[in-house]
C-alpha atoms as a PDB file:
ATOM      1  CA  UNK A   1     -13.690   3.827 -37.251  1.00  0.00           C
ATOM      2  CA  UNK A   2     -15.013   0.103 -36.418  1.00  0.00           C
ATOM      3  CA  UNK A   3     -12.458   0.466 -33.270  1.00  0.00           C
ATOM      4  CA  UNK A   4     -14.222   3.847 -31.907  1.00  0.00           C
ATOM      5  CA  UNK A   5     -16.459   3.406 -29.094  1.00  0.00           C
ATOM      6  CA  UNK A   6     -19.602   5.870 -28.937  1.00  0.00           C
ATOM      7  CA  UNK A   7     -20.270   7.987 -26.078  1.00  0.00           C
ATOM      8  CA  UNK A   8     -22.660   5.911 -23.968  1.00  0.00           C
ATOM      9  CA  UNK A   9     -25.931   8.399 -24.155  1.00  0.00           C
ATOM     10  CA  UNK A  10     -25.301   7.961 -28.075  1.00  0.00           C
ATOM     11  CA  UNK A  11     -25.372   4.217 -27.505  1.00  0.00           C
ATOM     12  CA  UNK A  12     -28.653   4.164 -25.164  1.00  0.00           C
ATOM     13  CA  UNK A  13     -30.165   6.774 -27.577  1.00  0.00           C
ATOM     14  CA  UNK A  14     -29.792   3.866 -30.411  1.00  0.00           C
ATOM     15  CA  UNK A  15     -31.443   1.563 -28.221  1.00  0.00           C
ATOM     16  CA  UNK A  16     -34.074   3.752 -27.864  1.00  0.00           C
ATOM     17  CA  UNK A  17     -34.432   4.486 -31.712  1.00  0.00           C
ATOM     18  CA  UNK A  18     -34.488   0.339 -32.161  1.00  0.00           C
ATOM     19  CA  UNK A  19     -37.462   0.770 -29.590  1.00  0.00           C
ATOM     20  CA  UNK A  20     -38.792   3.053 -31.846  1.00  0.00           C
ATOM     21  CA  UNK A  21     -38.139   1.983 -35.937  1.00  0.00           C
ATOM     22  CA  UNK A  22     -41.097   4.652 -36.420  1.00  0.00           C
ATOM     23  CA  UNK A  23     -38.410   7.544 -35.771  1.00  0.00           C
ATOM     24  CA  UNK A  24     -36.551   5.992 -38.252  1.00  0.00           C
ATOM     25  CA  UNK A  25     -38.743   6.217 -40.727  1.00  0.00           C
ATOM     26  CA  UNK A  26     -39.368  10.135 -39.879  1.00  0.00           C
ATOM     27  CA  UNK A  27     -35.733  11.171 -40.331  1.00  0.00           C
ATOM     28  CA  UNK A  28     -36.015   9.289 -43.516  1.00  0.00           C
ATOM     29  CA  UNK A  29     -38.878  11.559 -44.442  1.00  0.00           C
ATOM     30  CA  UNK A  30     -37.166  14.852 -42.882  1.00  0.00           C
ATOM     31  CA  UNK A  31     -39.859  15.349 -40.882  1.00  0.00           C
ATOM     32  CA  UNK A  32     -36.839  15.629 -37.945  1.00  0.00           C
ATOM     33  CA  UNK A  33     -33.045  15.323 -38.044  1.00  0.00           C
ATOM     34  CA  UNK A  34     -30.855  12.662 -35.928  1.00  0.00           C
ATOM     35  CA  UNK A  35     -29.471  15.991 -33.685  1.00  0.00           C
ATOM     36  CA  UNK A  36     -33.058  17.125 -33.186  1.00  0.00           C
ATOM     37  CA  UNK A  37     -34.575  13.638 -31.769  1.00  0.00           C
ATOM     38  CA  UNK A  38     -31.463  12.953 -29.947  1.00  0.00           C
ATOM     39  CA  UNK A  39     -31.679  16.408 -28.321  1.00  0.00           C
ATOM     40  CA  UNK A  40     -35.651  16.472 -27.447  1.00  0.00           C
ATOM     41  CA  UNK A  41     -34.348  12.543 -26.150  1.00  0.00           C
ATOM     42  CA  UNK A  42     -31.648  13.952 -24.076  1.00  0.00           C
ATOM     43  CA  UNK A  43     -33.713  16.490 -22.501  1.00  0.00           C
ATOM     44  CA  UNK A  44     -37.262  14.787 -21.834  1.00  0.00           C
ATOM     45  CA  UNK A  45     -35.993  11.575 -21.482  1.00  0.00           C
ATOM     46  CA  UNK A  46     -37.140   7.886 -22.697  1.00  0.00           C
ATOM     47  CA  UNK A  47     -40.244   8.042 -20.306  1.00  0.00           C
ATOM     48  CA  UNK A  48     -41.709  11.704 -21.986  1.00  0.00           C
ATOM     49  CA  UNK A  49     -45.045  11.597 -23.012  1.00  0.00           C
ATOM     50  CA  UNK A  50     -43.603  12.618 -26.787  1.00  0.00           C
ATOM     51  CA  UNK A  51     -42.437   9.314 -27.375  1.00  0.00           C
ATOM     52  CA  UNK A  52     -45.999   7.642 -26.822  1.00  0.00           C
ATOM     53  CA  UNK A  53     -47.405   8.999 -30.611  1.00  0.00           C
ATOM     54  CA  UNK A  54     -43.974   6.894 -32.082  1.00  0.00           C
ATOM     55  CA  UNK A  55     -45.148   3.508 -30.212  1.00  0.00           C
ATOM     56  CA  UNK A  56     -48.585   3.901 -31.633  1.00  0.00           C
ATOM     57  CA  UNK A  57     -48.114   3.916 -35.285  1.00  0.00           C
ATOM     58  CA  UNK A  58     -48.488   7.712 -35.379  1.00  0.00           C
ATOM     59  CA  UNK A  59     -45.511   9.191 -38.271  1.00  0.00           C
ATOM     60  CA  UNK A  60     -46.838  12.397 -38.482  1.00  0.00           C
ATOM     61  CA  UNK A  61     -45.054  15.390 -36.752  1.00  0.00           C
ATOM     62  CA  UNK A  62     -48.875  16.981 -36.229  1.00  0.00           C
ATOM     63  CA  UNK A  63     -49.549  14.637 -33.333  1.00  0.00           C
ATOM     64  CA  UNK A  64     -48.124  16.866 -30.743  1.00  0.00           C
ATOM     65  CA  UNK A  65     -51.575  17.162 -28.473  1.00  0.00           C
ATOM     66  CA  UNK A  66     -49.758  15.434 -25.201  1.00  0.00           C
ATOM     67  CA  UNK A  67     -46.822  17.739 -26.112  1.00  0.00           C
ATOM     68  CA  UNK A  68     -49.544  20.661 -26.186  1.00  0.00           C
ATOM     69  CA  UNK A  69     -51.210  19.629 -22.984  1.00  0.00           C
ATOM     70  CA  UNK A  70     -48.176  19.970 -21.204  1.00  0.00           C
ATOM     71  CA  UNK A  71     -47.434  23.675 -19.769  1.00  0.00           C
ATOM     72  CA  UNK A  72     -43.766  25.116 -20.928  1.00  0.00           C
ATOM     73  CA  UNK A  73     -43.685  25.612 -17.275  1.00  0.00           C
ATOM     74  CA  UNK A  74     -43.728  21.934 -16.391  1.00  0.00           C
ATOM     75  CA  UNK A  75     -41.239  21.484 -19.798  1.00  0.00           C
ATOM     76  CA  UNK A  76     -39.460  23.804 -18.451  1.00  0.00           C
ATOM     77  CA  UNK A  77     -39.291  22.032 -15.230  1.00  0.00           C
ATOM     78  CA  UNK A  78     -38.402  18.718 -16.355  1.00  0.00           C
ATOM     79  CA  UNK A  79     -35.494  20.105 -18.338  1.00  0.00           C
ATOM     80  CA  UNK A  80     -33.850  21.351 -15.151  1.00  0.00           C
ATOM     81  CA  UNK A  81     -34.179  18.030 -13.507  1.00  0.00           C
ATOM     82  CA  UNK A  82     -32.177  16.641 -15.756  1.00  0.00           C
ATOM     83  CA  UNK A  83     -29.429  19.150 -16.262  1.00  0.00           C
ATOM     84  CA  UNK A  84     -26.130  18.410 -15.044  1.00  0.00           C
ATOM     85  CA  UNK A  85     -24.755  20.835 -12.665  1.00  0.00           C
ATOM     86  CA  UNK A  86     -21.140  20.783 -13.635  1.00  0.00           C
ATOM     87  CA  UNK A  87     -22.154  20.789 -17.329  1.00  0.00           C
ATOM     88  CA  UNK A  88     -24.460  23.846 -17.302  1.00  0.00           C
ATOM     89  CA  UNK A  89     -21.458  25.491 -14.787  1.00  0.00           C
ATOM     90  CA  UNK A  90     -19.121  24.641 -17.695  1.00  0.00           C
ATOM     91  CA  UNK A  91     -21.069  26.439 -20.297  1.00  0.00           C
ATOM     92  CA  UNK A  92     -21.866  29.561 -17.744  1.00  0.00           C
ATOM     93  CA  UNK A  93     -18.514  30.204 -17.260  1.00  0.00           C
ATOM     94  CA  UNK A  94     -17.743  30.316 -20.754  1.00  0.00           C
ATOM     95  CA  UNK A  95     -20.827  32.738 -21.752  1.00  0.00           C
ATOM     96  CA  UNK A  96     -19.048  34.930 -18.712  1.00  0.00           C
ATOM     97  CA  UNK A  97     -15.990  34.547 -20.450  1.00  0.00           C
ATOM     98  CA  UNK A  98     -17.462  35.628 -23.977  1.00  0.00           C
ATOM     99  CA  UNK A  99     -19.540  38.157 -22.377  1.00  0.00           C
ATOM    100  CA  UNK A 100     -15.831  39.969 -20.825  1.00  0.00           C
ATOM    101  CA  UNK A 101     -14.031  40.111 -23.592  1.00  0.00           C
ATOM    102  CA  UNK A 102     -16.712  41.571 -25.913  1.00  0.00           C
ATOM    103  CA  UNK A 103     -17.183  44.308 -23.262  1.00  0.00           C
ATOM    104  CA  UNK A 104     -13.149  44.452 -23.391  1.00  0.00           C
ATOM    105  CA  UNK A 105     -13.527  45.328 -26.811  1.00  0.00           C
ATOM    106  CA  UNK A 106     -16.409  47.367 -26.881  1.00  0.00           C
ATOM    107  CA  UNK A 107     -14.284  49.542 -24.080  1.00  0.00           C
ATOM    108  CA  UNK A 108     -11.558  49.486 -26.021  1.00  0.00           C
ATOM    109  CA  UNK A 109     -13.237  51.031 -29.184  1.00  0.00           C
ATOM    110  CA  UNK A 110     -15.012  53.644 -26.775  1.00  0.00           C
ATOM    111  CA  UNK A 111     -11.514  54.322 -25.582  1.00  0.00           C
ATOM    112  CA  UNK A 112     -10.745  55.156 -29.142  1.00  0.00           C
ATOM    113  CA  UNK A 113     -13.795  57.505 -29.702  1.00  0.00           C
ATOM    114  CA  UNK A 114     -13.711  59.234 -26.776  1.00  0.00           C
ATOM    115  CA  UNK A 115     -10.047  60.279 -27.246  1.00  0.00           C
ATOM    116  CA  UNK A 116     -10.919  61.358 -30.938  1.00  0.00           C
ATOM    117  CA  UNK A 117     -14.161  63.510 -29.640  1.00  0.00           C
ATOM    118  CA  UNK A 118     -12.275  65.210 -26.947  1.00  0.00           C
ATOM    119  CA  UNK A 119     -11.594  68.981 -27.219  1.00  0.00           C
ATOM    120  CA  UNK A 120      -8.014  70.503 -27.907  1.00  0.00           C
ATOM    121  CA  UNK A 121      -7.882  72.630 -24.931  1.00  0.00           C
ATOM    122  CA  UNK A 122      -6.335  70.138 -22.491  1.00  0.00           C
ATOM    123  CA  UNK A 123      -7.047  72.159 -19.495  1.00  0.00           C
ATOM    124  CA  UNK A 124      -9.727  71.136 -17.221  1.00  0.00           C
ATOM    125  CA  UNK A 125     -12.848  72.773 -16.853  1.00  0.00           C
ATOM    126  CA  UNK A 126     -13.984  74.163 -13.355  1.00  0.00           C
ATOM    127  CA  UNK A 127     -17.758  73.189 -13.187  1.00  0.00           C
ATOM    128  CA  UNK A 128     -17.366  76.048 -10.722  1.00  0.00           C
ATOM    129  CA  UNK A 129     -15.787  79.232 -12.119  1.00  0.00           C
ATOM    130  CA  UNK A 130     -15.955  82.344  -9.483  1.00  0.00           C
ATOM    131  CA  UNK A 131     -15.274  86.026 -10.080  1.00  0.00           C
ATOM    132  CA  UNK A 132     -13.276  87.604  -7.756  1.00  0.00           C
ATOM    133  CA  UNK A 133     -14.926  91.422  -7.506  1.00  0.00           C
END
């Protein structure tokens, strides 16, 4: 495995952990998992106010306040600034994919029940039946 080379976002997020030793310290303490920094450090960025409380000294997980003055709209905002178009089109397209063929089978099992409910007299009903006098 010495021969692999990493993806490079795994290789800048490393530098950014050596930046950082304090984040080490919290995996080490399971206050957070590898996936979930490297995720919240994916999406914010190196540059998100977040990362300030780990320059500081701060190890606790309760010193969130710049994370709590920050509206989810303005999260929500910097998140889709840094999305990658192709990526997110990627992962649409599969969802639609997923999304058809569980409505495939859903129809298909409807199918089923709505042959099995269906009266025995085959011949179809005239919503409007007239007497002749």
């Amino acid at each position: 495995m010495a021969g692999k080379k990493l993806h490079p976002s795994v290789e800048q997020f490393k530098a950014f952990v050596k930046e950082h030793p304090i984040l080490i310290k919290l995996v080490r303490d399971n206050e957070y998992t590898w996936q979930e920094l490297y995720e919240d450090w994916y999406l914010l960025g190196e540059d998100d106010p977040k990362w300030a409380q780990y320059t500081n000294g701060n190890t606790s997980k309760a010193g969130h306040q710049k994370d709590d003055n920050k509206t989810w709209v303005q999260q929500l905002t910097g998140v889709v600034k840094k999305m990658d178009a192709n990526q997110m089109q990627h992962h649409i397209n599969n969802l639609s994919q997923a999304i058809g063929a569980i409505q495939g089978v859903l129809t298909q099992f409807q199918g089923n029940n709505q042959e099995n409910t269906q009266p025995q007299n085959d011949a179809p009903r005239n919503p409007f039946s007239f007497r002749k006098d």
